[in-house]
Protein backbone atom coordinates (compact mmCIF):
# COMPACT_ATOMS: atom_id res chain seq x y z
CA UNK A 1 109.63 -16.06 71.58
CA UNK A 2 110.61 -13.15 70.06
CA UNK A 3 111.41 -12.34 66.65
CA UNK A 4 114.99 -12.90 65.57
CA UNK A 5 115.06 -9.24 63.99
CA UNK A 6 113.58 -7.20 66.70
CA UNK A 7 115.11 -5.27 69.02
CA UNK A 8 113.98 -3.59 72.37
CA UNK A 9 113.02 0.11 72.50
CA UNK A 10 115.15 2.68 73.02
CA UNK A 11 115.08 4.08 76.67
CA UNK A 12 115.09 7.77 77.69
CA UNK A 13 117.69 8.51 80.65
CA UNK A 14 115.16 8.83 84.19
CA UNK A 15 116.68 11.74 84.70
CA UNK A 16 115.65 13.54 81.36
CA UNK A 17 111.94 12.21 82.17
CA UNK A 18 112.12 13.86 85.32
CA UNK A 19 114.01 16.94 83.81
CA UNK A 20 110.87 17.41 81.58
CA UNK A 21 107.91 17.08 83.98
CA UNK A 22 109.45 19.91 86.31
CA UNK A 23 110.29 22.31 83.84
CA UNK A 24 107.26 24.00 83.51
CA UNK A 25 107.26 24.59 87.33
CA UNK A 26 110.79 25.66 86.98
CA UNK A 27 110.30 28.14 84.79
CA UNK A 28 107.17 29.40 86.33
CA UNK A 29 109.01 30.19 89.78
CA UNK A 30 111.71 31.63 88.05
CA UNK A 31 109.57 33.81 86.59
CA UNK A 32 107.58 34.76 89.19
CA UNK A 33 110.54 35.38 91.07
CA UNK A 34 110.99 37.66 88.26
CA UNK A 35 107.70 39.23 88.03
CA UNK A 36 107.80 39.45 92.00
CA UNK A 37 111.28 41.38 92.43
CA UNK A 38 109.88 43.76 89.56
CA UNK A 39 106.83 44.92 90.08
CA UNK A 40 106.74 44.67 93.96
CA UNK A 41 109.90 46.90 94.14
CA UNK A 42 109.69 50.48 95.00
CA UNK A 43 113.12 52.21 95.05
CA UNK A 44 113.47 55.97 94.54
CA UNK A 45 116.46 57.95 93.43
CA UNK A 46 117.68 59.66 96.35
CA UNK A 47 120.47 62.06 96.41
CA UNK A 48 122.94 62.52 98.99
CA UNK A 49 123.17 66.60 99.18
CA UNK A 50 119.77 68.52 100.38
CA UNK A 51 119.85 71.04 97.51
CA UNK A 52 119.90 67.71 94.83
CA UNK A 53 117.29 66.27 97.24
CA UNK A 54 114.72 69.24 97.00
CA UNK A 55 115.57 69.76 93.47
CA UNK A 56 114.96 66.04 92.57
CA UNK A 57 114.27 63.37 95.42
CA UNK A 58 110.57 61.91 95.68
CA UNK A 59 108.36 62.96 98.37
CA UNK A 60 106.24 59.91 97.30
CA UNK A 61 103.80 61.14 94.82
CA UNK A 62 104.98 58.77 91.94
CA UNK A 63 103.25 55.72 93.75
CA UNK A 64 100.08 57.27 93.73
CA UNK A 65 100.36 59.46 90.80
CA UNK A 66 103.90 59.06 88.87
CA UNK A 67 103.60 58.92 85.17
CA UNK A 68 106.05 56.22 83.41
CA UNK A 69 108.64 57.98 82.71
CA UNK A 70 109.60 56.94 79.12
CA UNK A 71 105.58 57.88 78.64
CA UNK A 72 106.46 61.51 79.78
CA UNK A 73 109.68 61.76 77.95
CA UNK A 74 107.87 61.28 74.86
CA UNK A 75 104.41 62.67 75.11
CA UNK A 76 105.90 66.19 73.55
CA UNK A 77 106.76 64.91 70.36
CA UNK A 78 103.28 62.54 70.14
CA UNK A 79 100.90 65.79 71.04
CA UNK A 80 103.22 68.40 70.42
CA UNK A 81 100.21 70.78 69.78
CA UNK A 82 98.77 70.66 73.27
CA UNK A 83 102.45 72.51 73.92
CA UNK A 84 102.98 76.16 73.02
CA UNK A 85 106.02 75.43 72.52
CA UNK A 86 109.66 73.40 73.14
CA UNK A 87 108.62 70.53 75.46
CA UNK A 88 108.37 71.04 79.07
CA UNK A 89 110.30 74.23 78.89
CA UNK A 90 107.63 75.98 77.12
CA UNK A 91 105.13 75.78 80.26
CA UNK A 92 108.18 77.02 82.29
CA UNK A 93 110.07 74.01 83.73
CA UNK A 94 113.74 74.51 84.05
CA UNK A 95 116.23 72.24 83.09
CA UNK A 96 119.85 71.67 84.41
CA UNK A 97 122.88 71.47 82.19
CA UNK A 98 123.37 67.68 81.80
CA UNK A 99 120.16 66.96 83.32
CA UNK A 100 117.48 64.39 82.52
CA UNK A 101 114.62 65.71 84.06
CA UNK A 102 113.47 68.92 84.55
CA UNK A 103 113.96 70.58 88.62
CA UNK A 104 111.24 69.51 90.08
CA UNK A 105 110.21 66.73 88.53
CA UNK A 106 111.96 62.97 90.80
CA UNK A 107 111.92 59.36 90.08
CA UNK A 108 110.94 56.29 91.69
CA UNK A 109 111.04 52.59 90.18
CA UNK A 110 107.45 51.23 91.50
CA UNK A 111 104.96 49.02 89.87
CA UNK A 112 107.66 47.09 87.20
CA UNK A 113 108.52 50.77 86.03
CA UNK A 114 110.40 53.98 86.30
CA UNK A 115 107.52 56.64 87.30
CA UNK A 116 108.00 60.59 87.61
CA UNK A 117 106.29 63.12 89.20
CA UNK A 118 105.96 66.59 90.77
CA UNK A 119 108.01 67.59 93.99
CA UNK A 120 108.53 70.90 95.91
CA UNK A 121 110.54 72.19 93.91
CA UNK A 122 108.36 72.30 91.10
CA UNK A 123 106.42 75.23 92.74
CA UNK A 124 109.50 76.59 94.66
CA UNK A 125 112.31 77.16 92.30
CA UNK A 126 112.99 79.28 89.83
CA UNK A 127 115.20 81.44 87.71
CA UNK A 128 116.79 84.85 87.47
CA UNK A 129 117.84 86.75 84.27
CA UNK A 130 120.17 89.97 84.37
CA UNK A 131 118.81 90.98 80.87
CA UNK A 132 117.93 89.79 77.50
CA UNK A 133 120.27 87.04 76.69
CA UNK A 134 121.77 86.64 79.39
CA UNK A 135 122.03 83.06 80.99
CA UNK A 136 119.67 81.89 83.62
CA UNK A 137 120.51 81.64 87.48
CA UNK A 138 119.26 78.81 89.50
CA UNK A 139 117.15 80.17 93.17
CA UNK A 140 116.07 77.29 95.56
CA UNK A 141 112.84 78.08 97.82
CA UNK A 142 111.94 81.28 95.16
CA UNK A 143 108.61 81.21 93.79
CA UNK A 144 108.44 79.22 90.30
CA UNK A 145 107.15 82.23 88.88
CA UNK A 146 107.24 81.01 85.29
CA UNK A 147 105.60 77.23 85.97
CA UNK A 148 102.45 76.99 84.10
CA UNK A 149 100.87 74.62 86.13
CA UNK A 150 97.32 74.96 84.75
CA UNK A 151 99.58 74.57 81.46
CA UNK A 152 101.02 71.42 82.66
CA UNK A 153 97.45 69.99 84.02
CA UNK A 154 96.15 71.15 80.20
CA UNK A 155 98.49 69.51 78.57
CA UNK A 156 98.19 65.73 79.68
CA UNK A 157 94.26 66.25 80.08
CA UNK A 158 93.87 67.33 76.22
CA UNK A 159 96.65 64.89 74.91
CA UNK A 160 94.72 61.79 76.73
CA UNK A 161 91.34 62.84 75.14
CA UNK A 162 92.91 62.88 71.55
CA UNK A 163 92.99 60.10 69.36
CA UNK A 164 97.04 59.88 69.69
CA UNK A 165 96.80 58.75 73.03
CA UNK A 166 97.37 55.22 72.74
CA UNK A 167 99.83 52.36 72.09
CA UNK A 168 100.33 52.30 68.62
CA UNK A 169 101.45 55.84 69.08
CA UNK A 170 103.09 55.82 71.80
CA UNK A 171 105.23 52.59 71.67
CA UNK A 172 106.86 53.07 68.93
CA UNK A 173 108.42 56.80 70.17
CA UNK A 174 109.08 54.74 73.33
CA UNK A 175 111.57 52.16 71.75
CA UNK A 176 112.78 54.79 69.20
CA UNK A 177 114.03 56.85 72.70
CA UNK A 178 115.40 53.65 74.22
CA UNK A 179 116.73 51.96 71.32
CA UNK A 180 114.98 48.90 72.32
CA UNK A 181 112.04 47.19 74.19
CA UNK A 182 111.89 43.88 75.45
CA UNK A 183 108.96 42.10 74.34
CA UNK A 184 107.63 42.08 77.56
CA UNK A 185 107.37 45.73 78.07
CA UNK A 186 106.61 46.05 74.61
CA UNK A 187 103.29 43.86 74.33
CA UNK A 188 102.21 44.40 77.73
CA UNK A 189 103.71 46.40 80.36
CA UNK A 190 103.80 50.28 78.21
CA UNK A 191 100.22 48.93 76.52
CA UNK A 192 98.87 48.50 80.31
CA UNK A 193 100.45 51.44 81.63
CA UNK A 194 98.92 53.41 78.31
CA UNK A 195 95.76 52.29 79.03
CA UNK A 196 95.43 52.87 82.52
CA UNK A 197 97.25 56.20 82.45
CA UNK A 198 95.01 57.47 80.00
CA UNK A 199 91.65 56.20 82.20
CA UNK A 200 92.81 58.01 85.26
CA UNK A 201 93.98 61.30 83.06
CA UNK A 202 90.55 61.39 81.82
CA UNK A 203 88.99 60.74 85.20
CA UNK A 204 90.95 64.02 86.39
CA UNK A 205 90.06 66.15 83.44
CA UNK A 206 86.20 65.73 84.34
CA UNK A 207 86.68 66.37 87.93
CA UNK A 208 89.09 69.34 87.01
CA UNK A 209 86.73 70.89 84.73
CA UNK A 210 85.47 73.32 86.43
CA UNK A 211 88.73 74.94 86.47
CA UNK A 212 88.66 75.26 82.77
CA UNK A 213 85.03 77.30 82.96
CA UNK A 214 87.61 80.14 85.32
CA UNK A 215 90.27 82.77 83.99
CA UNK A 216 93.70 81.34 83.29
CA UNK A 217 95.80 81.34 86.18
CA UNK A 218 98.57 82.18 84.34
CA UNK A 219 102.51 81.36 85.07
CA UNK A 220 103.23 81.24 89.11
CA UNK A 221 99.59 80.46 90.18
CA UNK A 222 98.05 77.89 91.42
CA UNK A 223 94.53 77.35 92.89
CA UNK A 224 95.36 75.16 95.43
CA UNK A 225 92.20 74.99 97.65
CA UNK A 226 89.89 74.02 94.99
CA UNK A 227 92.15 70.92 94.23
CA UNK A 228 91.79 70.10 97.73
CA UNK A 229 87.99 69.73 97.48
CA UNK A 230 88.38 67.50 94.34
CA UNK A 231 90.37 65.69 96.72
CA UNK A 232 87.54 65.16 99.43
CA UNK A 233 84.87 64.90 95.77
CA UNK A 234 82.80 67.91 96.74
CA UNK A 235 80.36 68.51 94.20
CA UNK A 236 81.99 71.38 92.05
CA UNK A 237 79.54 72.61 89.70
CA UNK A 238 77.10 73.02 93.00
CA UNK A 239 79.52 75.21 94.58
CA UNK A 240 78.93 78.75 94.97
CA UNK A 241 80.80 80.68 91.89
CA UNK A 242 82.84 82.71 94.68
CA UNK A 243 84.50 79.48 95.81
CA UNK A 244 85.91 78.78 92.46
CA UNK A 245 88.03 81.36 92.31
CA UNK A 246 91.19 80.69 94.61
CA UNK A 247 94.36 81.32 92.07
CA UNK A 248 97.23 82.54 93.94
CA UNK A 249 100.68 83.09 93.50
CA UNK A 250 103.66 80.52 94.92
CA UNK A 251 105.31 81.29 97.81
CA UNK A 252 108.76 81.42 99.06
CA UNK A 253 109.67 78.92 101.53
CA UNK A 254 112.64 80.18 103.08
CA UNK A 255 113.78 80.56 106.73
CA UNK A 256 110.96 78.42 108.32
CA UNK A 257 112.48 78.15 111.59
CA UNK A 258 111.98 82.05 112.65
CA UNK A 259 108.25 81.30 110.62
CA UNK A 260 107.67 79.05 114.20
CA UNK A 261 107.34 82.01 116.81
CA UNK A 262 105.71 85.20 116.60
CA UNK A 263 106.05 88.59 118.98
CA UNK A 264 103.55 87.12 121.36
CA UNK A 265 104.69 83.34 121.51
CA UNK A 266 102.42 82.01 119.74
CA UNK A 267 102.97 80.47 116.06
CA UNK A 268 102.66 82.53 113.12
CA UNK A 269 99.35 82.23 110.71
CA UNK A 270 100.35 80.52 107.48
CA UNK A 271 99.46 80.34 103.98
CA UNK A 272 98.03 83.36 102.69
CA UNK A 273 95.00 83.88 104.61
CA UNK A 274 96.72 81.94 107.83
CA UNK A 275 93.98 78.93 107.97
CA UNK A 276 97.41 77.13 109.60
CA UNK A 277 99.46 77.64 112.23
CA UNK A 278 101.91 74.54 112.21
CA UNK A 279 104.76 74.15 109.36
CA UNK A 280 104.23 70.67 109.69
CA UNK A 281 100.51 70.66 108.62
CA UNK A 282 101.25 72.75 105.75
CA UNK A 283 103.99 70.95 104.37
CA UNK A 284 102.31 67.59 104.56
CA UNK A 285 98.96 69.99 102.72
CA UNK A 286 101.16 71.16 100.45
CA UNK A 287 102.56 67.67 99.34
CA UNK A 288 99.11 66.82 98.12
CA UNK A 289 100.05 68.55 95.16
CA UNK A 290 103.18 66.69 94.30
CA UNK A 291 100.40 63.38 94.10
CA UNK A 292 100.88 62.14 97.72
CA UNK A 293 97.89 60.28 99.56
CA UNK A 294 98.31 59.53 103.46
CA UNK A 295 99.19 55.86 102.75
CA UNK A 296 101.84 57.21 99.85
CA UNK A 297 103.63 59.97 101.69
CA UNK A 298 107.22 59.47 102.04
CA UNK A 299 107.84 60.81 105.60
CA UNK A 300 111.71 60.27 105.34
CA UNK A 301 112.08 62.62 102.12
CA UNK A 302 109.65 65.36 103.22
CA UNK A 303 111.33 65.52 107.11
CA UNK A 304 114.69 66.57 105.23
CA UNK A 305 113.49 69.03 103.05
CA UNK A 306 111.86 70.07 106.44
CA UNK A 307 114.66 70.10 108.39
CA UNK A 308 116.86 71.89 105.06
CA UNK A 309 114.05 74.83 104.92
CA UNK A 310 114.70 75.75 108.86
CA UNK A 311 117.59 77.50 108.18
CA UNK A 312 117.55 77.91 104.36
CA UNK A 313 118.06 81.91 103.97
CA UNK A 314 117.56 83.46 100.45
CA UNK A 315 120.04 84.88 98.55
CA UNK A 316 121.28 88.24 98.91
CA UNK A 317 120.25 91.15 96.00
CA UNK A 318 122.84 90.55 93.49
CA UNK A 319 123.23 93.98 92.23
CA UNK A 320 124.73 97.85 93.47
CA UNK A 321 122.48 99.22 96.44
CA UNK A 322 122.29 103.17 96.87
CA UNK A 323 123.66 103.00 100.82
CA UNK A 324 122.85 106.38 101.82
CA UNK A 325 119.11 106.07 100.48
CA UNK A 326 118.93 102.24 101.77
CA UNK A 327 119.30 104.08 104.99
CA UNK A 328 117.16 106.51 104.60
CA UNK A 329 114.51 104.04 103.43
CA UNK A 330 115.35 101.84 106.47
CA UNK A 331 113.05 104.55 108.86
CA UNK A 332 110.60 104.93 106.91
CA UNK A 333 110.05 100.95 106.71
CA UNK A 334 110.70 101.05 109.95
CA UNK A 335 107.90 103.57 110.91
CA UNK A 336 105.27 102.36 107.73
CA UNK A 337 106.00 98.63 107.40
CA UNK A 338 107.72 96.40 110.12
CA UNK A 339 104.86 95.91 112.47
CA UNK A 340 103.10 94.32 110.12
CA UNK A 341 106.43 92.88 107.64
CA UNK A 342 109.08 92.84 110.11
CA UNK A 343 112.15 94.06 111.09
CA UNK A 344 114.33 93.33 108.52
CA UNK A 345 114.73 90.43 105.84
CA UNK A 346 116.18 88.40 108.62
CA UNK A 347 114.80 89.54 111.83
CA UNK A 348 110.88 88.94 111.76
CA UNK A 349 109.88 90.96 115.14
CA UNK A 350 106.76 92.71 114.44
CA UNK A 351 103.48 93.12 116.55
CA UNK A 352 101.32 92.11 113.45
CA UNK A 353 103.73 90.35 111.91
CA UNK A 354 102.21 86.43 111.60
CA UNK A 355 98.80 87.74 112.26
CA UNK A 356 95.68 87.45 109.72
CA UNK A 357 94.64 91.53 108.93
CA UNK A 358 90.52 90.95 108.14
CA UNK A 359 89.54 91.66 104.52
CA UNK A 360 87.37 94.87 105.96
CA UNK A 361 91.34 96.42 106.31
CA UNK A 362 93.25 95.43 104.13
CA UNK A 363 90.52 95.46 101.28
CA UNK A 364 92.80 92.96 98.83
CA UNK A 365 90.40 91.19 96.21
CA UNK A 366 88.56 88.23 98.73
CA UNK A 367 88.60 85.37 96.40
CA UNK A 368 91.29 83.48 97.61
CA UNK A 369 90.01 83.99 101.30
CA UNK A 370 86.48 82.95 99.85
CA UNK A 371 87.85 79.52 98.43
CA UNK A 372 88.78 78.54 101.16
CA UNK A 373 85.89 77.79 102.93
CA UNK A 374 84.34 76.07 106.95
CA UNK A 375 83.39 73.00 104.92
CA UNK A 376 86.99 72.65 103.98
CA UNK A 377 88.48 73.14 107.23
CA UNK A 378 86.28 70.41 108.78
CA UNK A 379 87.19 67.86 106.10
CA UNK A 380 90.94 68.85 106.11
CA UNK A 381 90.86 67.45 109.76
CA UNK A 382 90.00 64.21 108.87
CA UNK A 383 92.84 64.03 106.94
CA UNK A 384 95.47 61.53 108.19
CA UNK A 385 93.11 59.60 110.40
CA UNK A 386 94.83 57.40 112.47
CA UNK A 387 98.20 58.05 112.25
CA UNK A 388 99.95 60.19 115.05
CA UNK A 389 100.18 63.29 112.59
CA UNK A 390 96.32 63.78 111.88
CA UNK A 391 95.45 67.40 110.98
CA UNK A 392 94.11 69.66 113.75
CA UNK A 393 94.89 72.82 112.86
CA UNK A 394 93.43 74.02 109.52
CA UNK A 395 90.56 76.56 110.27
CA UNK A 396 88.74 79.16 108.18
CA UNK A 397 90.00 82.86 108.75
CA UNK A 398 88.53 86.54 107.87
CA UNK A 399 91.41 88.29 106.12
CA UNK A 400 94.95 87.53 105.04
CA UNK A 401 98.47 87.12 106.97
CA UNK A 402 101.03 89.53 107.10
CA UNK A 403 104.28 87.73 105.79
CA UNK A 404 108.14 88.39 106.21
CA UNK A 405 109.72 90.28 103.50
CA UNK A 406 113.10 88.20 103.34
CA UNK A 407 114.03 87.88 99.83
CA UNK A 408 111.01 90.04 98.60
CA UNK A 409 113.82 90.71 95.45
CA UNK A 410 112.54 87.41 94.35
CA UNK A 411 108.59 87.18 95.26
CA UNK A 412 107.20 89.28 92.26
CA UNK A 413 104.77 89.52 91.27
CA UNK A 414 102.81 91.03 95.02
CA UNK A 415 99.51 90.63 96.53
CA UNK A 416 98.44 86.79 97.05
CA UNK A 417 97.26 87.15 93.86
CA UNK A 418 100.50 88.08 92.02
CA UNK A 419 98.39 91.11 90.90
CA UNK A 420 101.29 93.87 91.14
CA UNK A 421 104.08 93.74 89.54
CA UNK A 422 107.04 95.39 91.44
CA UNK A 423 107.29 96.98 95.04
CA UNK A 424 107.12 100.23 93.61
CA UNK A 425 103.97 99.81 91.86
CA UNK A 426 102.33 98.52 95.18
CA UNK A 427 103.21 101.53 96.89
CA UNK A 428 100.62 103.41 94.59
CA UNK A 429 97.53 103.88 95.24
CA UNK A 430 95.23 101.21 93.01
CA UNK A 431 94.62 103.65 90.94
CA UNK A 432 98.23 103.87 89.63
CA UNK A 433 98.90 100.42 89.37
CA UNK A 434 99.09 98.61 86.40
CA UNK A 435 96.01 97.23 85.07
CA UNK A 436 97.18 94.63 82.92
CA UNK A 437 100.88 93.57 82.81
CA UNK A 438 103.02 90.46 81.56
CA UNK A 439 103.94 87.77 83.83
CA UNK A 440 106.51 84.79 83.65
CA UNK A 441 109.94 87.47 82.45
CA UNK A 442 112.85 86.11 84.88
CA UNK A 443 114.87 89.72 84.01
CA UNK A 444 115.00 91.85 86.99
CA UNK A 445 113.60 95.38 87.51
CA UNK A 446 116.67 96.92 89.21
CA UNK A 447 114.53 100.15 89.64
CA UNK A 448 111.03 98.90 90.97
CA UNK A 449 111.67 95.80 92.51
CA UNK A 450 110.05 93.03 90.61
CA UNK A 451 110.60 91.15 86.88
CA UNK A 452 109.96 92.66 83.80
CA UNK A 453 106.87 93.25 83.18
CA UNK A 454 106.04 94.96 80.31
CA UNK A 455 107.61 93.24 77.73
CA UNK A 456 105.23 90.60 75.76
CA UNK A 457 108.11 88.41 74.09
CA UNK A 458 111.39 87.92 73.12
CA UNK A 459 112.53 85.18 70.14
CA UNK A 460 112.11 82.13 72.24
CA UNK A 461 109.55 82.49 74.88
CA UNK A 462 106.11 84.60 75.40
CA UNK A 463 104.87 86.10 78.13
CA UNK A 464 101.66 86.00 79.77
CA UNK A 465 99.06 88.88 79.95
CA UNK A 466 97.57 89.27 83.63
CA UNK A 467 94.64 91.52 83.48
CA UNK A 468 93.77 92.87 86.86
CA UNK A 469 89.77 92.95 85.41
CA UNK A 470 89.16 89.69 85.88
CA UNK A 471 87.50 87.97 88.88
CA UNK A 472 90.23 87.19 91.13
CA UNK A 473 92.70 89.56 89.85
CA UNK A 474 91.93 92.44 91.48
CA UNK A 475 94.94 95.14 92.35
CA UNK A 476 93.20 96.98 94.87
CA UNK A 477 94.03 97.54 98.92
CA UNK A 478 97.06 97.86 100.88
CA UNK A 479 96.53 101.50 100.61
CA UNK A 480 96.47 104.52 102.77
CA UNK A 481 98.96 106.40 105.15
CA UNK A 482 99.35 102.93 106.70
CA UNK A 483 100.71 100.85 104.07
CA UNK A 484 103.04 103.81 102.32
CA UNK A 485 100.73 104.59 99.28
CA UNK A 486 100.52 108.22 100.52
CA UNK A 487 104.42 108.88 100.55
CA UNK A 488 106.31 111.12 98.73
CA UNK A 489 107.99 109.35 95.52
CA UNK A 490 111.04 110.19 96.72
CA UNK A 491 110.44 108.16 100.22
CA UNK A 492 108.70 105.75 98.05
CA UNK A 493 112.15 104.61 96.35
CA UNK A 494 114.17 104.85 99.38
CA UNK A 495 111.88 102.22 100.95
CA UNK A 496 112.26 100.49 97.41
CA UNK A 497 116.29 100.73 98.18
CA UNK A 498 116.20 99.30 101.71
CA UNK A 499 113.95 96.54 100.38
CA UNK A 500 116.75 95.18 98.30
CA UNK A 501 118.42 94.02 101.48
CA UNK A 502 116.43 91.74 102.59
């Protein structure tokens, strides 16, 4: 019998019991759900207009090689002494009025984060000055003549192998820029990305290295060939010195369309020394160096800035033109330069025109067309295995391609080397031309056809000093009766004057 004072227990509503046992499971599928909608999702800005979409859209590089973004928006101010100067702008990036990021430069949410990275327009847009003070203009497809891409590479290398490169660092500059982190990101996600950005940085710098043992490249160069074999890990430091020496300017990438057909039929030779014949090849090459891989290329993005480039015509010379010597200038281009240049800045008929000149002729320094070597050719074609756009066209040439002139106004420096710095210079003989000159001035030469080059600073920016002595810079060929270096200087600035039209 029980006792007269006790009472029975108290007892929990079943449901409550129940409510208890599952919510560990609840709250593990909703965060999984969480984790799963955040770090599986891969959604890049696009832009609606092709100009915003070269300038800014993804090409795909950030899944492979993006940087988190609030880790590149604050990396100036935590190594600011791996940067000559203000930010990004100091290695020659070029910002927009109301802009985030720099042109060039897209995002992509991938991997739980916002990532950034490199796209076409990083090497293929740039500005134009009318003189000192004056404010920039914006030129899609131009060469980025004032990127500092070795600058850029330099940067993130030396800032990874310094002692500032990590969390307690970096974090807090993070959340200072935001405002606020959740803990989440704050305790794990930035400390992961940290960690594993600074691995892979450090990875690069060693296989990069060799590029560091070479002359600077300077502003508007790139050695793009020797990046390639890092890509296929060749041995670098067992390479022959002459294929280490492959700097070259940017090119224009206007009008590809007409760039299809040649006189004969057949499709021009592209890139500098023509080791491809198909637009298609090359632009897929060239988007290696915005961080694609095969499996990471975004095949939608790059086939409109394909399609936008057909037709994409550059921008007419800006300034007074002398008419009656423009037309004077016209036959003497026509009887000195269009079989090799073409027609005009719009019409590209030429018998040489799209055709690879050997080095024996046209006697420019080699060391690009050295770079680029049989071995690479045969490796390039393995590129894109299995899928229906494999390479099959790269090849290994003996000399360099004659080009199109259209928009020359806006290709200087000249020579695939950048190595000459206005159209008047290169019609002297080597001998005349400057041996050492600044690059990376966006003021126009109205005179010779070119930027500025002889001016070393002005209160915010320096310029660059190219020295023609070094290995790779030579200013030699493209002389004799054939290429105009034997004119009179007064034919010499009527060509000069046509030039300006195209």
């Amino acid at each position: 019998m029980a006792h007269p004072d006790s009472s029975p227990p108290p007892r929990h509503p079943h449901w409550l019991g129940r409510s208890l046992l599952w919510l560990p499971w609840v709250l593990g599928l909703v965060g999984g759900i969480y984790a799963l909608g955040r770090f599986t999702a891969d959604i890049p800005v696009a832009y609606a207009d092709a100009p915003s979409h070269f300038k800014y859209g993804s090409t795909g590089g950030e899944r492979e090689s993006g940087f988190p973004y609030w880790i590149w928006k604050v990396l100036p101010k935590v190594c600011p002494e791996h940067l000559p100067g203000d930010g990004y702008r100091s290695i020659g990036f070029t910002y927009e009025p109301g802009k985030d990021l720099p042109i060039g430069v897209s995002k992509r949410f991938n991997l739980g984060i916002d990532r950034v990275f490199l796209n076409c327009a990083a090497c293929h847009a740039s500005t134009v000055r009318d003189a000192p003070g004056a404010a920039p203009k914006i030129y899609l497809g131009m060469p980025a003549h004032r990127l500092d891409l070795k600058g850029f590479e330099t940067f993130f290398f030396n800032c990874a192998a310094g002692p500032k490169f990590r969390s307690e660092f970096i974090v807090p500059e993070i959340e200072a820029a935001t405002g606020r982190l959740s803990p989440l990101d704050r305790y794990v996600v930035y400390p992961v990305a940290i960690s594993l950005m600074r691995e892979r940085l450090l990875m690069l710098r060693e296989r990069f290295a060799f590029a560091f043992e070479q002359p600077d490249w300077g502003p508007g160069r790139v050695d793009t060939f020797n990046s390639a074999k890092i890509l296929f890990n060749f041995p670098m430091h067992q390479l022959p010195k002459k294929e280490l020496l492959g700097a070259s300017d940017f090119p224009s990438i206007w009008l590809q369309g007409p760039r299809m057909r040649r006189d004969d039929g057949q499709r021009m030779e592209l890139h500098w020394d023509g080791n491809n014949t198909r637009t298609e090849e090359r632009n897929k090459s060239a988007a290696f160096g915005t961080g694609t891989t095969p499996p990471t290329l975004d095949l939608r993005a790059i086939g409109r800035i394909e399609q936008w480039l057909l037709d994409l015509a550059p921008p007419p010379w800006p300034y007074a033109i002398d008419t009656a010597q423009a037309e004077r200038g016209q036959a003497l281009y026509a009887d000195t330069c269009a079989a090799c240049h073409g027609a005009s800045g719009r019409d590209f008929a030429g018998k040489y025109v799209g055709h690879v000149t050997p080095i024996t002729e046209i006697a420019t320094d080699r060391a690009r067309l050295d770079s680029y070597t049989y071995t690479l050719a045969v490796n390039q074609a393995t590129l894109y295995a299995g899928y229906p756009h494999r390479f099959q066209h790269f090849r290994k040439t003996h000399g360099y391609a004659n080009m199109p002139l259209d928009g020359i106004w806006l290709r200087a420096p000249y020579l695939h080397n950048g190595s000459v710095p206005t159209v008047r210079d290169l019609l002297e003989p080597a001998a005349l031309r400057p041996t050492t000159f600044w690059r990376g001035n966006d003021i126009i030469d109205r005179d010779r056809l070119g930027f500025v080059a002889d001016v070393a600073a002005e209160p915010d920016r320096s310029y660059f000093l190219f020295d023609t002595r070094e290995p790779g810079n030579g200013n030699g060929g493209h002389e004799g009766a054939a290429y105009g270096t034997e004119l009179a200087a007064e034919d010499k600035d009527a060509i000069v004057e046509y030039l300006k039209t195209f």
